[in-house]
Protein backbone atom coordinates (compact mmCIF):
# COMPACT_ATOMS: atom_id res chain seq x y z
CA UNK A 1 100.95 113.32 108.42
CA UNK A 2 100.15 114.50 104.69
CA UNK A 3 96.42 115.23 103.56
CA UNK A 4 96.34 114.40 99.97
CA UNK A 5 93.28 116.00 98.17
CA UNK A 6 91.41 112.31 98.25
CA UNK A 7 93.30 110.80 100.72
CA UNK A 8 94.90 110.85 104.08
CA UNK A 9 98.43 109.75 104.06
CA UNK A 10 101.71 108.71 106.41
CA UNK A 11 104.81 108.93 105.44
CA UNK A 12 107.44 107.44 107.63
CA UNK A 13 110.94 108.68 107.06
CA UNK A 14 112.55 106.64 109.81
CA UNK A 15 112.40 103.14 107.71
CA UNK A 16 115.77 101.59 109.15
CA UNK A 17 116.65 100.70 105.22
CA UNK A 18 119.87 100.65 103.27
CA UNK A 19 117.81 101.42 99.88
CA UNK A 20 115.02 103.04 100.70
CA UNK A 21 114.62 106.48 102.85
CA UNK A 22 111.19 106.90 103.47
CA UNK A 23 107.71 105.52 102.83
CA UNK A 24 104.30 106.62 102.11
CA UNK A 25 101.14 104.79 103.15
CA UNK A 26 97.36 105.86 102.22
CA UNK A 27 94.90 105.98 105.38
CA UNK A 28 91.48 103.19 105.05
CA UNK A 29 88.57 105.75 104.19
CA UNK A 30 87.45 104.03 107.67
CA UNK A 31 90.58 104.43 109.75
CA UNK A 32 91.05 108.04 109.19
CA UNK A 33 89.22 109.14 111.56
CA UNK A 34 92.04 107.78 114.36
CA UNK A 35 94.40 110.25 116.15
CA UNK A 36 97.46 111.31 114.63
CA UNK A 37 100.02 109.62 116.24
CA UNK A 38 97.87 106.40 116.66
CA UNK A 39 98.29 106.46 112.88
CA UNK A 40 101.91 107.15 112.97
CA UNK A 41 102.95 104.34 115.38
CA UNK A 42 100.60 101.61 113.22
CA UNK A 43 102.42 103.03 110.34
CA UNK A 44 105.83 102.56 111.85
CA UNK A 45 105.33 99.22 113.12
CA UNK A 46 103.95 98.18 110.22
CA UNK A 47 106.94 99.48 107.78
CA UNK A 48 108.97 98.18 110.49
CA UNK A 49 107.49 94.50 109.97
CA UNK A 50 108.05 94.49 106.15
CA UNK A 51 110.21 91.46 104.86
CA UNK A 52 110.59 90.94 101.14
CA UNK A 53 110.18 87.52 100.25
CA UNK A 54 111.15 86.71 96.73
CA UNK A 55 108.82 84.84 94.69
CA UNK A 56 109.73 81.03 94.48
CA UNK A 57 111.05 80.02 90.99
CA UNK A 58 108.48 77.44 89.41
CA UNK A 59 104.86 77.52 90.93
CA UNK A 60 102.20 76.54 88.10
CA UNK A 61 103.81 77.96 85.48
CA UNK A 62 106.47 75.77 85.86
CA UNK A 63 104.85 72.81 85.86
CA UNK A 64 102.40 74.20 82.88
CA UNK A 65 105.63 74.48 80.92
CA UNK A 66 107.24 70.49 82.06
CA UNK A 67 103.93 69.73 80.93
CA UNK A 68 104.04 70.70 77.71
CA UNK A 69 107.50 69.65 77.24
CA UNK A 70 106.46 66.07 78.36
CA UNK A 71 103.78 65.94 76.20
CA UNK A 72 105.35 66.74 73.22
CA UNK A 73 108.58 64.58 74.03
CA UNK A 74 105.67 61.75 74.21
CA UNK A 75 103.64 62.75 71.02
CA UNK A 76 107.41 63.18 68.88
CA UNK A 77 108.63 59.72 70.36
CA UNK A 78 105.17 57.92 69.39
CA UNK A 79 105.43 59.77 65.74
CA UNK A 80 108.85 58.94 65.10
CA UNK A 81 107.99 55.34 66.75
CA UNK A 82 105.13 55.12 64.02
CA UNK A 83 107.15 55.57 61.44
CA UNK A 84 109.85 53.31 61.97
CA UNK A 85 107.87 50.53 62.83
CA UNK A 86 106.04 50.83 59.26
């Protein structure tokens, strides 16, 4: 365990990755006051629990955008509409 000059961190080394070698976790103010190795194994098993989950295309920014693409298909087609029927 590292003792930074504001906070207590772990650094696990052992991270069973092919692209990354170790990592470095900051202690809760109100945790640090644990044992050692208590810290250790929560930091390991919590490393070890890590899955990346990449972020869904789309969400609302998605639909903000089909949105706007709607709407304007609409507002062009009743334009152009306009002026052909006149």
């Amino acid at each position: 365990m590292l003792k930074g000059v504001n906070k207590q961190v772990v650094e696990v080394v052992e991270v069973d990755n092919e692209f990354f070698e170790r990592a470095i976790l900051f202690v809760k103010a109100e945790k640090q006051q644990h044992e050692e190795e208590t810290l250790r194994e929560n930091a390991r098993r919590y490393v070890g629990s890590l899955r990346w989950k990449p972020r869904r295309p789309g969400g609302w920014r998605l639909w903000a955008l089909r949105l706007v693409q709607w709407g304007s298909a609409v507002g062009l087609g009743t334009l152009l509409g306009a002026i052909l029927i006149k």
